[in-house]
C-alpha atoms as a PDB file:
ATOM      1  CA  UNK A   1      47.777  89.044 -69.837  1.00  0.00           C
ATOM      2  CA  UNK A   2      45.723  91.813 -68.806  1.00  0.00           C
ATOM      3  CA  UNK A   3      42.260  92.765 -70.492  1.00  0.00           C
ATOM      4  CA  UNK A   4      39.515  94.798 -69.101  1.00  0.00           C
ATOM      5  CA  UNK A   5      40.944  94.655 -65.732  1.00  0.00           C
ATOM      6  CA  UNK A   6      40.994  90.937 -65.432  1.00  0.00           C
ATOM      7  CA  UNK A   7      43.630  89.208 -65.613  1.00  0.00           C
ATOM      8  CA  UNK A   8      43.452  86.296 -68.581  1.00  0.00           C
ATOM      9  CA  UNK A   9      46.226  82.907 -67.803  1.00  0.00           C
ATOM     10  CA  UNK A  10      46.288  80.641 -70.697  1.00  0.00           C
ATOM     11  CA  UNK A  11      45.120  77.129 -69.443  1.00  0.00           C
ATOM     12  CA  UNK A  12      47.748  75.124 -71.024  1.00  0.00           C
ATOM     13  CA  UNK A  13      50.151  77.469 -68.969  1.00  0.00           C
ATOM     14  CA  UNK A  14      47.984  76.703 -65.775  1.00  0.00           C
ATOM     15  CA  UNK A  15      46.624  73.281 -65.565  1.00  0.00           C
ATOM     16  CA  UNK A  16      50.459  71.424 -65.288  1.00  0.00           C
ATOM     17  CA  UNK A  17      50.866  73.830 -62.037  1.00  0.00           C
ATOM     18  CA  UNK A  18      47.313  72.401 -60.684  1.00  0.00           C
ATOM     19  CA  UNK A  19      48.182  68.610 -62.093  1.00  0.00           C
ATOM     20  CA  UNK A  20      45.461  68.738 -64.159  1.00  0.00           C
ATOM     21  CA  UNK A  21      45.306  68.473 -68.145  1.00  0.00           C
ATOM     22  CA  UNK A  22      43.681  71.730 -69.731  1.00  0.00           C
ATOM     23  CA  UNK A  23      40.114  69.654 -70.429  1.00  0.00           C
ATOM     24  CA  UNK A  24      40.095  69.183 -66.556  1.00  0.00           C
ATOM     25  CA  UNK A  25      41.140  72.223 -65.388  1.00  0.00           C
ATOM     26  CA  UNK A  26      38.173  73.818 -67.875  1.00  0.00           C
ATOM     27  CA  UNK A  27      35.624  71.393 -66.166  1.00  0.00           C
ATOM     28  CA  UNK A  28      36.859  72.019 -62.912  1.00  0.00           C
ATOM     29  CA  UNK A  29      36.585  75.775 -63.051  1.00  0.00           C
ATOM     30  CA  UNK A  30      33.125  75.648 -64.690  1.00  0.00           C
ATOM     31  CA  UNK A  31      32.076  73.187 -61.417  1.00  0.00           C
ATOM     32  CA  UNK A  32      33.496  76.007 -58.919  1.00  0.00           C
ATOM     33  CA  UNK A  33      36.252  72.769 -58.026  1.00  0.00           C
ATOM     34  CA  UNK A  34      38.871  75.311 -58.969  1.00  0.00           C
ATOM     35  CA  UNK A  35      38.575  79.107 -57.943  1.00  0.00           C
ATOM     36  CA  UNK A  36      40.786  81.759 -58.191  1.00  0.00           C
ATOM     37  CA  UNK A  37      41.638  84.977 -56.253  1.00  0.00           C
ATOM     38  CA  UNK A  38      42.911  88.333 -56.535  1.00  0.00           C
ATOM     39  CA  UNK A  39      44.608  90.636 -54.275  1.00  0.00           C
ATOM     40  CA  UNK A  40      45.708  94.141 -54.852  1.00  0.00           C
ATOM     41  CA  UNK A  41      48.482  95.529 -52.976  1.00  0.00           C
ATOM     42  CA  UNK A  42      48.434  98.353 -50.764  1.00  0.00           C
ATOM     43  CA  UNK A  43      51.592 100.536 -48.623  1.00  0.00           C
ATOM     44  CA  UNK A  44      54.868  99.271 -50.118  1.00  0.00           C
ATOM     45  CA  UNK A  45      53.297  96.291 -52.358  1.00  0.00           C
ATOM     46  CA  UNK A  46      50.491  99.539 -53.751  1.00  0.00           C
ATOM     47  CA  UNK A  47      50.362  98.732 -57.880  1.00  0.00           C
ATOM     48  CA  UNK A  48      50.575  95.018 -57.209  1.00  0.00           C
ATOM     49  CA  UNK A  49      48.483  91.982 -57.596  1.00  0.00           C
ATOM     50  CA  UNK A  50      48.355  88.471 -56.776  1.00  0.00           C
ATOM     51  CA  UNK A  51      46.497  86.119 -58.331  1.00  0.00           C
ATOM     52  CA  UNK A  52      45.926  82.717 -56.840  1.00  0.00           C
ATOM     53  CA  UNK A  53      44.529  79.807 -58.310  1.00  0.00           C
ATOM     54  CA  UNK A  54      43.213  76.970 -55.722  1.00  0.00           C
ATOM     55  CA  UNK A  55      42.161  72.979 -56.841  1.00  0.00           C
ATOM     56  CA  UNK A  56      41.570  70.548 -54.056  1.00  0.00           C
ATOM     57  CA  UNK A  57      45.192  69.566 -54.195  1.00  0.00           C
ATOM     58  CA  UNK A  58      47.213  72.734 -55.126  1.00  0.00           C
ATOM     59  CA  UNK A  59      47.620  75.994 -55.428  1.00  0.00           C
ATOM     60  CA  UNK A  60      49.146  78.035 -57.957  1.00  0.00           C
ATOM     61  CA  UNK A  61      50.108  81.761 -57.491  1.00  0.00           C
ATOM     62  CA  UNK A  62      51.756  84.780 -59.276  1.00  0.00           C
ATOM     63  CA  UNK A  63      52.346  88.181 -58.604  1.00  0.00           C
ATOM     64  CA  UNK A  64      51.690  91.168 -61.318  1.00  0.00           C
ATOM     65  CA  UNK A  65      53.461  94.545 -61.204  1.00  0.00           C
ATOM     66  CA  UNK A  66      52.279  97.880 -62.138  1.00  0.00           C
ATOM     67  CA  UNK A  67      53.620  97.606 -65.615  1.00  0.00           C
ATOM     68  CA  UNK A  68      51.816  94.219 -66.488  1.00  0.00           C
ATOM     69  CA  UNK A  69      55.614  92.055 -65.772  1.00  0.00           C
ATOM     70  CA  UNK A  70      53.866  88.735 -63.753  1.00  0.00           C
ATOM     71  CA  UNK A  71      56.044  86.213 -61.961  1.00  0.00           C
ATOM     72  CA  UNK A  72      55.123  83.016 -60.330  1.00  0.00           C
ATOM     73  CA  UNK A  73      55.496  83.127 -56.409  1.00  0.00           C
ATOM     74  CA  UNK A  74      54.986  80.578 -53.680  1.00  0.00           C
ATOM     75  CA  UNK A  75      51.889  79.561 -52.966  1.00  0.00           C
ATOM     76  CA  UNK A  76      50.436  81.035 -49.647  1.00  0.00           C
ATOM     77  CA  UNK A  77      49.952  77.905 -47.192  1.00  0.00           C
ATOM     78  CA  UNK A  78      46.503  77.119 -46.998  1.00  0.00           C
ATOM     79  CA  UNK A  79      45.155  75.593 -43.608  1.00  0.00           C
ATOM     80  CA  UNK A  80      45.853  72.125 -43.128  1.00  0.00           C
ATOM     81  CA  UNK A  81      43.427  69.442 -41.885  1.00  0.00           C
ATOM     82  CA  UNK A  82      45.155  68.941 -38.824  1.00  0.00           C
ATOM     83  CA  UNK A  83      44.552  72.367 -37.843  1.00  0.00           C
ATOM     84  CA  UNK A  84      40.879  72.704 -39.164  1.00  0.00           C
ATOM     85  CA  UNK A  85      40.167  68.980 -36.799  1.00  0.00           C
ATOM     86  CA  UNK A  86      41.823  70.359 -34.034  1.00  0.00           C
ATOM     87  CA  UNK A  87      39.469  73.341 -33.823  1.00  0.00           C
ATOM     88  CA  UNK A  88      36.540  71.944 -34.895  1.00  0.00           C
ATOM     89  CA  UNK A  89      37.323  69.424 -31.835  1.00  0.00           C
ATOM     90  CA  UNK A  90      37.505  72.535 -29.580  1.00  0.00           C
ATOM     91  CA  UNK A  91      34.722  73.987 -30.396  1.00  0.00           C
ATOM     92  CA  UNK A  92      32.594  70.777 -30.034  1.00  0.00           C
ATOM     93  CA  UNK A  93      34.125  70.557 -26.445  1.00  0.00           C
ATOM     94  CA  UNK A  94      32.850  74.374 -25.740  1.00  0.00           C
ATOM     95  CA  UNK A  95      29.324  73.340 -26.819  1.00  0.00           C
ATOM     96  CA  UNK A  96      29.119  70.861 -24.138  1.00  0.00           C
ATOM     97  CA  UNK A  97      29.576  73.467 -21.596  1.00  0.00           C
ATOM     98  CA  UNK A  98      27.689  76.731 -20.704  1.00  0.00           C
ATOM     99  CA  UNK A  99      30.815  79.030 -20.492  1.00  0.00           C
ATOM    100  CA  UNK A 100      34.403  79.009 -20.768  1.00  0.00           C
ATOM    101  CA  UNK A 101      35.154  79.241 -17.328  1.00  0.00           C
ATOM    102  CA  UNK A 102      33.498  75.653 -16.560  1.00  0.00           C
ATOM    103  CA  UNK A 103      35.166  74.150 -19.387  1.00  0.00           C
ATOM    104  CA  UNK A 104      38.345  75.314 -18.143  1.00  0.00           C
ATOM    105  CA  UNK A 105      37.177  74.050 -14.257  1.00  0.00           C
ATOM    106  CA  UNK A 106      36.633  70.573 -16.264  1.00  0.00           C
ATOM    107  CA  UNK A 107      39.645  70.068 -18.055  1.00  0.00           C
ATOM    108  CA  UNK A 108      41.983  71.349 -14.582  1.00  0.00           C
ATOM    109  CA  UNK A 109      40.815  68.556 -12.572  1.00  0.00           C
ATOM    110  CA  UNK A 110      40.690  66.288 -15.716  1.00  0.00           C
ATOM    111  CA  UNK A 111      44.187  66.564 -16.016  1.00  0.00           C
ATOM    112  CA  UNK A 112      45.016  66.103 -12.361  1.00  0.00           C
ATOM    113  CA  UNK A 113      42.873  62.469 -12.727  1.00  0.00           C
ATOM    114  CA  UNK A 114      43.907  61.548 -15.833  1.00  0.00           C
ATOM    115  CA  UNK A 115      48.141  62.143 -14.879  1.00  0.00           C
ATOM    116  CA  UNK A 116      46.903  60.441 -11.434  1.00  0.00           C
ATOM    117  CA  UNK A 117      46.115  57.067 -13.918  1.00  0.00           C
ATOM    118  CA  UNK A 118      48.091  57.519 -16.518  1.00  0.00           C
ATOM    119  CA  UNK A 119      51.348  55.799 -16.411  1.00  0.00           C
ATOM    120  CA  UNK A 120      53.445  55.528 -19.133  1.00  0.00           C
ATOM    121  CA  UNK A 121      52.906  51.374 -19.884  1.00  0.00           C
ATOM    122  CA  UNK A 122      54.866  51.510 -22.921  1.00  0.00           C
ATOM    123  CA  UNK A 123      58.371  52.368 -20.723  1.00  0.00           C
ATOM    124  CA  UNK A 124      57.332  49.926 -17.830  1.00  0.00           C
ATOM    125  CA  UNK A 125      57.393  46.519 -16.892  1.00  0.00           C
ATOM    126  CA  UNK A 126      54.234  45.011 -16.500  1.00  0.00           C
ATOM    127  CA  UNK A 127      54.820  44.072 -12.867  1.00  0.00           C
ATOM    128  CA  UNK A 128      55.384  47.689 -12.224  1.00  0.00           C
ATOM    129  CA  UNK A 129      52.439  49.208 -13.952  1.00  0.00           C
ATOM    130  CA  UNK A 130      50.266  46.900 -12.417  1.00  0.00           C
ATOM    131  CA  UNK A 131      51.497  47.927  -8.944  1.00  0.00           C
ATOM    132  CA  UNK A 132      51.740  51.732  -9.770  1.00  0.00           C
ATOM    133  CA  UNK A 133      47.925  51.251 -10.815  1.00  0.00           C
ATOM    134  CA  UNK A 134      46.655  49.266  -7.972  1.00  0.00           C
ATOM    135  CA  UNK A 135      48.487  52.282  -5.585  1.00  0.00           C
ATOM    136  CA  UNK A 136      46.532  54.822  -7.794  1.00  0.00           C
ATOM    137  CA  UNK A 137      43.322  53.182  -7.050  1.00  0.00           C
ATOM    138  CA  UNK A 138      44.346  53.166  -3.329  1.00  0.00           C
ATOM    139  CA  UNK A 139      44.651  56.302  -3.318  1.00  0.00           C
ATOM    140  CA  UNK A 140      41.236  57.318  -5.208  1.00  0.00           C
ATOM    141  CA  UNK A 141      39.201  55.058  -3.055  1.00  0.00           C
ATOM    142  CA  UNK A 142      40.864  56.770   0.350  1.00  0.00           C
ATOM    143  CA  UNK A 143      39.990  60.097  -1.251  1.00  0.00           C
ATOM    144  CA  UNK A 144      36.330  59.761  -1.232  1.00  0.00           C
ATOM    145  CA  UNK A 145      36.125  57.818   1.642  1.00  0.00           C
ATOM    146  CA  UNK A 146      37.435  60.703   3.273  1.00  0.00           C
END
């Protein structure tokens, strides 16, 4: 329902589609737990909005037409933890160097050492990692020596 150009969802329609019973889901958008969001369309989607509710486990959203009809449309994927670790990771990396171009000189001849060492133990006998490891170290040891 539309009223003074905000958009009003009744909370026993909303809290099921955030798990949430309507007490919670009243809490939880006083405490700023769950927010919502509003898009408005432009080009081909102009006269559209989207509305999307977020909790800390789901996400609820619905799309409104010019002439007030509202349907409920998948959620947009929100950025998973993997990916937020993953870049946090990288950028912690880049801090310990002064520019990209030595991080980059790092991890090329980390890569070279750590496939030099690096010997799949898990498809190998022990006998043979142990010798393929021993050779390895041969070979490391004649490298600096020379």
């Amino acid at each position: 329902m539309r009223e003074d150009d905000q958009f009003l969802i009744s909370p026993d329609y909303l809290a099921p589609r955030l798990g949430m019973d309507v007490e919670t889901l009243q809490a939880a958008m006083q405490s700023g737990e769950v927010v919502s969001q509003s898009e408005s369309g432009t080009g081909a989607d102009a006269g559209k909005t989207r509305l999307i509710m977020r909790s800390n486990t789901r996400v609820w959203a619905a799309e409104i037409t010019a002439d007030g009809t509202a349907h409920e449309i998948p959620a947009p994927r929100a950025v998973t933890k993997a990916a937020t670790a993953s870049s946090a990771l990288r950028e912690r990396a880049m801090q310990r160097f002064k520019t990209e171009a030595t991080l980059q000189k790092f991890v090329s001849y980390h890569s070279q050492v750590y496939n030099h060492f690096n010997h799949e133990r898990h498809l190998e006998t022990r006998q043979t990692y142990k010798q393929k490891r021993s050779a390895a170290l041969v070979e490391w040891y004649q490298l600096f020596v020379a």
